[in-house]
Protein backbone atom coordinates (compact mmCIF):
# COMPACT_ATOMS: atom_id res chain seq x y z
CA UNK A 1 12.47 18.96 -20.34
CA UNK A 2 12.31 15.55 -18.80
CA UNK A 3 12.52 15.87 -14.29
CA UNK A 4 15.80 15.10 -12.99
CA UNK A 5 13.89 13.25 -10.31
CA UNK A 6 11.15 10.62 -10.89
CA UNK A 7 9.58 8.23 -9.25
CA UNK A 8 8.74 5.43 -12.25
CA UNK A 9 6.19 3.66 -12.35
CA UNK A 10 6.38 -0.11 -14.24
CA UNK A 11 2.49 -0.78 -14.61
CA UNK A 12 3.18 -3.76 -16.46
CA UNK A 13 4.58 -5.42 -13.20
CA UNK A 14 1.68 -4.28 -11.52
CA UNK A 15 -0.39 -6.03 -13.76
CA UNK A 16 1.67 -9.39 -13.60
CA UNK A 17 1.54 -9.18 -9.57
CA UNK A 18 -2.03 -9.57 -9.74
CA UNK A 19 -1.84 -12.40 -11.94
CA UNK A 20 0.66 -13.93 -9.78
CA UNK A 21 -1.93 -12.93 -6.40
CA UNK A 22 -4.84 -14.54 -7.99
CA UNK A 23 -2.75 -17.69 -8.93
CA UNK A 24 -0.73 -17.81 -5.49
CA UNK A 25 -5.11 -17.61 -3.63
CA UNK A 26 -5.75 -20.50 -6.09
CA UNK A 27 -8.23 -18.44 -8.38
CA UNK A 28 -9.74 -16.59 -5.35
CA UNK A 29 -11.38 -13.45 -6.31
CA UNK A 30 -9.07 -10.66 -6.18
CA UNK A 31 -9.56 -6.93 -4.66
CA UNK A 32 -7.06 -4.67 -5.87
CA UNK A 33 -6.15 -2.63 -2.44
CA UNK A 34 -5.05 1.13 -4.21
CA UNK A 35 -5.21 3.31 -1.11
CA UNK A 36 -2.84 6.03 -0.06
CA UNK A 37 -2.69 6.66 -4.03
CA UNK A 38 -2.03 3.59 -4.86
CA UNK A 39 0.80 2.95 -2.63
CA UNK A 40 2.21 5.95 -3.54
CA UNK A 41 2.47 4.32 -7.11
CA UNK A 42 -0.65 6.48 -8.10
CA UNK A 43 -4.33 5.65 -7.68
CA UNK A 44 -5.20 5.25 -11.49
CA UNK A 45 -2.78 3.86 -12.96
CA UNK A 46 -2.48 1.26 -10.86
CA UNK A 47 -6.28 0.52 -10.19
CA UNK A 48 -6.37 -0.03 -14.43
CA UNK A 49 -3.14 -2.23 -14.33
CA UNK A 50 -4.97 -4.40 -11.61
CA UNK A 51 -7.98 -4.60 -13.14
CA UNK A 52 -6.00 -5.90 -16.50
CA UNK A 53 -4.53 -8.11 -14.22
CA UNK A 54 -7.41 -10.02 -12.75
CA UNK A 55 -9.04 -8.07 -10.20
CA UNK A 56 -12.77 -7.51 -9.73
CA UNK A 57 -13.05 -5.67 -6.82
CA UNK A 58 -11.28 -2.27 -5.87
CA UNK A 59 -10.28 -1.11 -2.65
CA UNK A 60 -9.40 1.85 -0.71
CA UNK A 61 -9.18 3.43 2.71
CA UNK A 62 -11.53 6.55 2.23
CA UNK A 63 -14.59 7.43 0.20
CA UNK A 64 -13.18 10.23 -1.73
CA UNK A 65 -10.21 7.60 -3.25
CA UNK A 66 -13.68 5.66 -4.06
CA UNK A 67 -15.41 8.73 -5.38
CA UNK A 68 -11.47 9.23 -7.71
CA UNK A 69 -12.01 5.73 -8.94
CA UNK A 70 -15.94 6.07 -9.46
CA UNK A 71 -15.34 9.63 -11.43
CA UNK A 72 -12.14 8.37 -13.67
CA UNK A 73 -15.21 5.93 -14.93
CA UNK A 74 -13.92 2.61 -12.90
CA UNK A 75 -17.54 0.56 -12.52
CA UNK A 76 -16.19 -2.54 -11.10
CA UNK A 77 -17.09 -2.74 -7.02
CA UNK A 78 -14.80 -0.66 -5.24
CA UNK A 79 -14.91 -0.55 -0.99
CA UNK A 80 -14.10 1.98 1.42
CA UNK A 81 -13.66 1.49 4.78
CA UNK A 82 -12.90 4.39 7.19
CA UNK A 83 -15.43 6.54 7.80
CA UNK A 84 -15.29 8.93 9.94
CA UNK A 85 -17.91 11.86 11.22
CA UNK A 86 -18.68 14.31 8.32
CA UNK A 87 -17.58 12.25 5.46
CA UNK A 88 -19.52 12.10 2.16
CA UNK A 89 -21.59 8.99 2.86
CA UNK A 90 -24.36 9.77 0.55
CA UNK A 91 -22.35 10.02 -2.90
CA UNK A 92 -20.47 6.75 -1.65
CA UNK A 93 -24.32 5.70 -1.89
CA UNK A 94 -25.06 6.90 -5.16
CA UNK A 95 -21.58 6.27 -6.90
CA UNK A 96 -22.74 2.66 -5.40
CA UNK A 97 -19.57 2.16 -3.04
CA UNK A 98 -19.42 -0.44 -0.53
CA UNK A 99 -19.14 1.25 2.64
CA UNK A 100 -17.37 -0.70 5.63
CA UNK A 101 -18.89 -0.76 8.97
CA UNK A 102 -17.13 -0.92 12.03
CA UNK A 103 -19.06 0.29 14.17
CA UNK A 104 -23.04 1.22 15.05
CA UNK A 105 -23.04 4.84 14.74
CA UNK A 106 -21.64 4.24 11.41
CA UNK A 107 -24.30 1.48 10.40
CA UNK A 108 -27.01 4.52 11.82
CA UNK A 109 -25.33 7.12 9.61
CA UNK A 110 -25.61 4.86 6.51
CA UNK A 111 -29.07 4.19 7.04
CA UNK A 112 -29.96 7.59 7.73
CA UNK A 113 -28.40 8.99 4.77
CA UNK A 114 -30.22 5.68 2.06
CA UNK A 115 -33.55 6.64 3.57
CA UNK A 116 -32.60 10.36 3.20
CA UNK A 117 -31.77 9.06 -0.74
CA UNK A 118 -34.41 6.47 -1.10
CA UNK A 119 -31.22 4.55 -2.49
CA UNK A 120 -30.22 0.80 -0.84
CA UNK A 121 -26.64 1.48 0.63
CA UNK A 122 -24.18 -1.34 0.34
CA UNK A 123 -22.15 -1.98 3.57
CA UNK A 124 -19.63 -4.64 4.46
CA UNK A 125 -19.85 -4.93 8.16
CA UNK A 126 -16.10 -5.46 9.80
CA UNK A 127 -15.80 -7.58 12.92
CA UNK A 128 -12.99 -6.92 15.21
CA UNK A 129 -11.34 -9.98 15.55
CA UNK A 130 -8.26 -9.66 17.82
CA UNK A 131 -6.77 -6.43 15.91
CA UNK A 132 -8.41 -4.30 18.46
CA UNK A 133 -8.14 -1.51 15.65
CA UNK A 134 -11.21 -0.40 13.67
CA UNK A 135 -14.15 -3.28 13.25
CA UNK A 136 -17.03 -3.85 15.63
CA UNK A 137 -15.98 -5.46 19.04
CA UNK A 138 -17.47 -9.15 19.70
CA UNK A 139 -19.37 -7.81 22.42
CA UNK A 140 -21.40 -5.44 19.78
CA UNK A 141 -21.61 -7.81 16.88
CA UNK A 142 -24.71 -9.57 17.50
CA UNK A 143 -26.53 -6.44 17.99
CA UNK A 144 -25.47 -4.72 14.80
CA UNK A 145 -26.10 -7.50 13.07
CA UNK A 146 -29.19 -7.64 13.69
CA UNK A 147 -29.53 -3.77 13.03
CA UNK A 148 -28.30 -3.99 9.94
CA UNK A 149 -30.37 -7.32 8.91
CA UNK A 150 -33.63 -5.01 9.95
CA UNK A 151 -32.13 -2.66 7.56
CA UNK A 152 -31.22 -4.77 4.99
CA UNK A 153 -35.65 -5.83 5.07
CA UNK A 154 -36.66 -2.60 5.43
CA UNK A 155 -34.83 -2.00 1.78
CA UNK A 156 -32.08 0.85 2.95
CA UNK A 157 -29.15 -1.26 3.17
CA UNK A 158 -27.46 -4.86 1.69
CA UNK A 159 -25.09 -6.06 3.37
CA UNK A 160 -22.55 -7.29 0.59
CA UNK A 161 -19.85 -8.56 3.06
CA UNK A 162 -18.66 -9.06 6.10
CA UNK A 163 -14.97 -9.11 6.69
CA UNK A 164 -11.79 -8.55 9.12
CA UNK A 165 -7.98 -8.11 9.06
CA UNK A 166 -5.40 -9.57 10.71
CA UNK A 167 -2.75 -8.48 13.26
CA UNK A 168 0.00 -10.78 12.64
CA UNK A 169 -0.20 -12.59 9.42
CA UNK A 170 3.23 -11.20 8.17
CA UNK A 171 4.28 -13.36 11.28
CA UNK A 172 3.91 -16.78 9.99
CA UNK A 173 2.39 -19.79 12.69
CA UNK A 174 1.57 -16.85 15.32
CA UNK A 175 -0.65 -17.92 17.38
CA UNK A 176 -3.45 -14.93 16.61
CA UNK A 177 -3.67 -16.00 13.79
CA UNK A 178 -5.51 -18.97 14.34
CA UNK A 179 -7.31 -17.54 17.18
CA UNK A 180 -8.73 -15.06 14.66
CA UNK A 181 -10.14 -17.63 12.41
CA UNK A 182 -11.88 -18.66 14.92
CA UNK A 183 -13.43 -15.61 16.01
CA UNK A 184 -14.03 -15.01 12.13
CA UNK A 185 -15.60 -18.02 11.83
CA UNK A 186 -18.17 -17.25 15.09
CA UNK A 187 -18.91 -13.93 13.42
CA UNK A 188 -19.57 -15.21 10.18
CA UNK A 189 -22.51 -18.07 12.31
CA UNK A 190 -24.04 -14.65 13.84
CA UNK A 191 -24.65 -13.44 10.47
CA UNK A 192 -26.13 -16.06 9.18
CA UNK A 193 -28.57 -16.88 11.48
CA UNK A 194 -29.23 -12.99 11.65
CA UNK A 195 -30.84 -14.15 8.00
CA UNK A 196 -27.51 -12.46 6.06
CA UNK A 197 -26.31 -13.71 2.83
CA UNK A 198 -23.27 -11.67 2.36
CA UNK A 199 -21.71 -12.14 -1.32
CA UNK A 200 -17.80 -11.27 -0.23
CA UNK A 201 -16.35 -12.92 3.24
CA UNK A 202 -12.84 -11.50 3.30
CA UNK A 203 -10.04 -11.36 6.22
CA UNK A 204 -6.63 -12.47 3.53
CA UNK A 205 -4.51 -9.64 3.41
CA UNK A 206 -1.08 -9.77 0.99
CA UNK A 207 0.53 -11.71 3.93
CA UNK A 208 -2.29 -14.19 4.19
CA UNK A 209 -2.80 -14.35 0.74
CA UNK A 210 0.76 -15.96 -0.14
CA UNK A 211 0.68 -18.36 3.04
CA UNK A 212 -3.03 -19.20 4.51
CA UNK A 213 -5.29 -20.98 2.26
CA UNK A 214 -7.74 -21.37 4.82
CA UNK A 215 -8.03 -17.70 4.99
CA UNK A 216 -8.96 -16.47 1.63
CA UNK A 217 -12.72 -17.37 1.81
CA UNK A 218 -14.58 -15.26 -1.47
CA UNK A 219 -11.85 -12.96 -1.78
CA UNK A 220 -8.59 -11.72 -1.09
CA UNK A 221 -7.17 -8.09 -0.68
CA UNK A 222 -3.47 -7.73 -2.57
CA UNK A 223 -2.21 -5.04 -1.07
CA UNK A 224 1.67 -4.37 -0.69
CA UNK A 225 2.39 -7.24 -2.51
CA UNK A 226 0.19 -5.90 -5.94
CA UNK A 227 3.30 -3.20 -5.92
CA UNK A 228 6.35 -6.23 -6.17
CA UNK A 229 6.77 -6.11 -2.43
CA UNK A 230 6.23 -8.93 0.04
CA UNK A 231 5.08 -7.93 3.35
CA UNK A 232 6.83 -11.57 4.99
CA UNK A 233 10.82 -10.97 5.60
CA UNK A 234 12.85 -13.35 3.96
CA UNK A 235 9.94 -15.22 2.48
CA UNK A 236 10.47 -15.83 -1.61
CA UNK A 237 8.03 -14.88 -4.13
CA UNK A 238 8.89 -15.99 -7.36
CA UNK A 239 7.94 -13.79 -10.09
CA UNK A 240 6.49 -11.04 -7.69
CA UNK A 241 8.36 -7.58 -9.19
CA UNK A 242 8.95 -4.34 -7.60
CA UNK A 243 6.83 -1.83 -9.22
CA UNK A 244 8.84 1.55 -8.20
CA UNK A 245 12.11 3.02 -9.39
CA UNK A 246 13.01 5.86 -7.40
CA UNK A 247 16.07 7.95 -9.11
CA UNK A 248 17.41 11.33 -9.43
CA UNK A 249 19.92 12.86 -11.69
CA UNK A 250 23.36 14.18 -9.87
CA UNK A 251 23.26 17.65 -9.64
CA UNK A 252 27.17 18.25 -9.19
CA UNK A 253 30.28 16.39 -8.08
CA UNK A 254 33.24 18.17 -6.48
CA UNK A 255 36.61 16.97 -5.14
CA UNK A 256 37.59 17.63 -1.41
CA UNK A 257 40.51 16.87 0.86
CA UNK A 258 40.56 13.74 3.60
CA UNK A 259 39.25 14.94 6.68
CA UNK A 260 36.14 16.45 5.19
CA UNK A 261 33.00 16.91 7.00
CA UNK A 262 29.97 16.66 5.16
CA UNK A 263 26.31 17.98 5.01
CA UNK A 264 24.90 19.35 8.66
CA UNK A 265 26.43 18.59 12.00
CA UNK A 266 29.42 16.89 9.68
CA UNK A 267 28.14 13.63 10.94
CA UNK A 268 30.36 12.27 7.65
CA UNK A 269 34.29 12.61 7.64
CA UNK A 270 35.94 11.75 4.55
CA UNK A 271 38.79 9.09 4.78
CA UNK A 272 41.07 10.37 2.13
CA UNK A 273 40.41 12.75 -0.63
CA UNK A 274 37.69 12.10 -2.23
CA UNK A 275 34.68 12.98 -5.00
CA UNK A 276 31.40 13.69 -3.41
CA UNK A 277 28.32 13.88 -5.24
CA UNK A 278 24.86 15.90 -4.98
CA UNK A 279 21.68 14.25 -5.29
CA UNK A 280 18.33 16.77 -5.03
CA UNK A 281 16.44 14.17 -3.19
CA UNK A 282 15.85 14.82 0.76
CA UNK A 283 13.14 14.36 3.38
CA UNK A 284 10.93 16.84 1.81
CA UNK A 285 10.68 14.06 -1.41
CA UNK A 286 10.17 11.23 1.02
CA UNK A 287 13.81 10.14 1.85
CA UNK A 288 13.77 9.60 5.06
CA UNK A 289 16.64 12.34 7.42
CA UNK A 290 17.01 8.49 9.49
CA UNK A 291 18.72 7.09 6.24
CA UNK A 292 21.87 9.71 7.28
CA UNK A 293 24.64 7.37 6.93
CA UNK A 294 22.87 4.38 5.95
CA UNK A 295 20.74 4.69 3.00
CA UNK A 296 21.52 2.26 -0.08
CA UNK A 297 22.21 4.07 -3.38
CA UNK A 298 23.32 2.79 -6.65
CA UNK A 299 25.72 5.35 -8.47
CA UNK A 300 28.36 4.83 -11.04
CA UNK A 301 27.83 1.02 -11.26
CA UNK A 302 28.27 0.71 -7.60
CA UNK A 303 26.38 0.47 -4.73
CA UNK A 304 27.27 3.18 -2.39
CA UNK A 305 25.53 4.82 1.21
CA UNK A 306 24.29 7.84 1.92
CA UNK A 307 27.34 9.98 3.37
CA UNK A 308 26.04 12.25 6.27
CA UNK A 309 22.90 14.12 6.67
CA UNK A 310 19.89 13.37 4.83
CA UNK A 311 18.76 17.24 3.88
CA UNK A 312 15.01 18.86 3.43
CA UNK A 313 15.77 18.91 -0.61
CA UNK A 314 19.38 16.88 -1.42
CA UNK A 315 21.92 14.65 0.26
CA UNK A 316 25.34 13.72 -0.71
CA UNK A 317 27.10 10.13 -1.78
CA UNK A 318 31.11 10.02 -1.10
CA UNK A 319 32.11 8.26 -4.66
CA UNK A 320 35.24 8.35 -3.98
CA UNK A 321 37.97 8.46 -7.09
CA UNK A 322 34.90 6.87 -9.64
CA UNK A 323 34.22 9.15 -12.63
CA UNK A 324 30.68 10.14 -11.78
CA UNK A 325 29.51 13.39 -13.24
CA UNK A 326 26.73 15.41 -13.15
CA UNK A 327 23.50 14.23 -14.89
CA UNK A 328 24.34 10.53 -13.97
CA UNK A 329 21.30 8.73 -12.30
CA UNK A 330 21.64 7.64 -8.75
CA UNK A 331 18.96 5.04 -8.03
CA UNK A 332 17.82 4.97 -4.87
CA UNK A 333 15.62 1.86 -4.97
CA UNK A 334 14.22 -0.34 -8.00
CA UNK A 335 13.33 -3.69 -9.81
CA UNK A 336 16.77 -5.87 -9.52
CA UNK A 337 15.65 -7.33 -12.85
CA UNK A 338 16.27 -4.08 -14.72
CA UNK A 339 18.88 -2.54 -12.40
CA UNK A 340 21.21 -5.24 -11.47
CA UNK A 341 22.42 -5.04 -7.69
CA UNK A 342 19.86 -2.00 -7.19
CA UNK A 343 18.79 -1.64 -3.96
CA UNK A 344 14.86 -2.26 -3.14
CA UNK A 345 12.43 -1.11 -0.96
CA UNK A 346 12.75 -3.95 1.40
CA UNK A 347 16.40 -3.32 1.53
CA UNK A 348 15.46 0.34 2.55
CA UNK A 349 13.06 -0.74 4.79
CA UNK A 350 15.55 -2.98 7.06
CA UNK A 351 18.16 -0.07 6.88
CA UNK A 352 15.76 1.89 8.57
CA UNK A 353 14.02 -0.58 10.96
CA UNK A 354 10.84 0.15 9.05
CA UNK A 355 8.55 -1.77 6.19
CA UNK A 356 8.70 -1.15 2.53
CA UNK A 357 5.17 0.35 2.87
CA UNK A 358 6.65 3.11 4.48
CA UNK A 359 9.40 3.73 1.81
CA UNK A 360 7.22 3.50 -1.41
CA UNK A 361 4.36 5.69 0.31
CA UNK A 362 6.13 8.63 1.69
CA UNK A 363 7.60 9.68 -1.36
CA UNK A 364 6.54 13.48 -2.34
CA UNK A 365 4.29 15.21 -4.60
CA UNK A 366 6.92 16.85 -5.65
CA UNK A 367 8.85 13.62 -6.76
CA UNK A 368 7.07 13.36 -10.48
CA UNK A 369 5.36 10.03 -11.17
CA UNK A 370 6.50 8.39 -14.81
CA UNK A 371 4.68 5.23 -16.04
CA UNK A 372 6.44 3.07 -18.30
CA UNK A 373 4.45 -0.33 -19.75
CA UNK A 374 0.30 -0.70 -20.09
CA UNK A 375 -1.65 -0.29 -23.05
């Protein structure tokens, strides 16, 4: 028996986003960015439809979405980059993951661990430039640069990149943006004269991708907008397609008198008599309890809002005098090219005062995943 609930998954549009990143960064090498499983969209399939969309290089936040990748038999280069005490740096190493660097003790641990495996590690050293986040601060990078170039001659480490991300790029002509170039730039001098001959430079995230040519360097990272969403508001995208459809089937309707109040606290009075009808979605799926009276929903042909408290497991829609019954789908968010006037994720996202990769990300395990498209 089919889920009432599913999250589903178009990998095909996946695909075609990466085709449209790679053409947007003017052919620029493309890593895939499938952290946080895939964007909530699901690590595999969507690393494969990226691949078969153009990308060479994989990427993720932690070494055991690397080690996923590495054991589904992915062999394309695939980077991880937060590492923190105790993780399992050595089968990065020998499932020959580039490990980013942002700091020395990291660098030391890396080392430590290649001479322990008489393997050569590959690290991407990150240089903090303005994010003031994870990356190694200007006032450290000459001196783990020149670490890691004694390491890279000694034979226990190459260092395949050196890289950076912004902090306002979805901000377009903000002045750190250019300032980070620049630091970028300075970092990239240090490394070279340190003797390094990195093959990746990277600092283009999604945002920089679509709008800073200047930025993308031997690679870009397609993030948020590999899943159909664009991480600028109110900036276009033509062709870019929302990956996710999140619906659930109506689990009953009933009719009630005006003057109704609805779900906890009865923050929801009905207007006149009405239908109302059950959806089995709530917080515990990944709809957020802050959508209560706002959240977007397309039921019965219309677009309708969330009517009162967003539950652990359900919430209620007030469809007034419409013929909606039971086993109808209520689409929460989804691709406006197959679900005409559906909300999206971006819509969700402004209800809420949030960002779409908040809304596609949160949604539950128990939410099923159901890919449609691919070979």
């Amino acid at each position: 028996m089919a889920p009432f609930a599913h999250a589903r998954v178009n990998v095909d549009a996946i695909t075609s986003n990466a085709r449209l990143l790679r053409e947007r960064a003017g052919g620029t090498p493309l890593m895939g960015v499938v952290k946080a499983d895939g964007y909530g969209h699901g690590i595999l399939p969507a690393a494969r439809a990226l691949l078969a969309g153009g990308a060479s290089w994989l990427g993720t936040a932690l070494i055991k979405e690397g080690l996923e990748l590495r054991r589904a038999g992915i062999t394309v280069p695939v980077m991880s980059w937060i590492i923190p005490p105790g993780e399992p740096v050595g089968e990065a190493i020998e499932a020959d993951i580039d490990l980013g660097v942002s700091d020395r003790a990291v660098l030391e641990e890396v080392i430590a661990e290649a001479r322990r495996l008489g393997r050569t590690a590959r690290v991407q050293l990150k240089t903090d430039t303005g994010l003031n986040r994870g990356g190694v601060s200007p006032e450290d990078w000459e001196s783990v640069v020149e670490a890691a170039a004694r390491a890279e001659e000694e034979g226990f480490v190459k260092v395949s990149g050196v890289w950076s991300h912004f902090a306002c790029a979805d901000e377009i002509g903000h002045p750190s943006i250019r300032a980070q170039l620049d630091v970028f730039h300075r970092s990239l001098d240090v490394a070279e004269k340190a003797g390094l001959e990195p093959q990746v430079r990277h600092i283009a995230n999604s945002a920089a991708l679509l709008t800073l040519p200047e930025a993308r360097f031997d690679l870009v990272r397609g993030g948020i907008a590999s899943y159909g969403l664009c991480p600028i508001p109110d900036f276009d995208v033509p062709g870019l397609r929302p990956a996710m459809t999140l619906e659930s089937k109506v689990a009953l309707t009933k009719r009630v008198p005006a003057g109704s109040g609805v779900s906890y606290g009865h923050r929801y009075l009905t207007e006149h008599e009405t239908s109302l009808a059950l959806v089995p979605l709530g917080y515990a799926d990944g709809v957020p309890r802050a959508a209560t009276n706002k959240g977007p929903v397309l039921l019965g042909g219309r677009r309708r809002t969330i009517a009162g408290t967003v539950c652990m497991d359900q919430f209620v829609v007030d469809v007034e005098n419409d013929p909606v019954a039971p086993g109808e789908y209520a689409v929460l968010f989804g691709d406006p090219e197959e679900h005409p006037n559906v909300p999206t994720a971006q819509e969700w996202a402004e209800v809420l005062d949030t960002i779409p990769y908040e809304i596609v990300t949160r949604i539950g395990a128990r939410v099923p995943r159901e890919y449609v498209g691919g070979a």
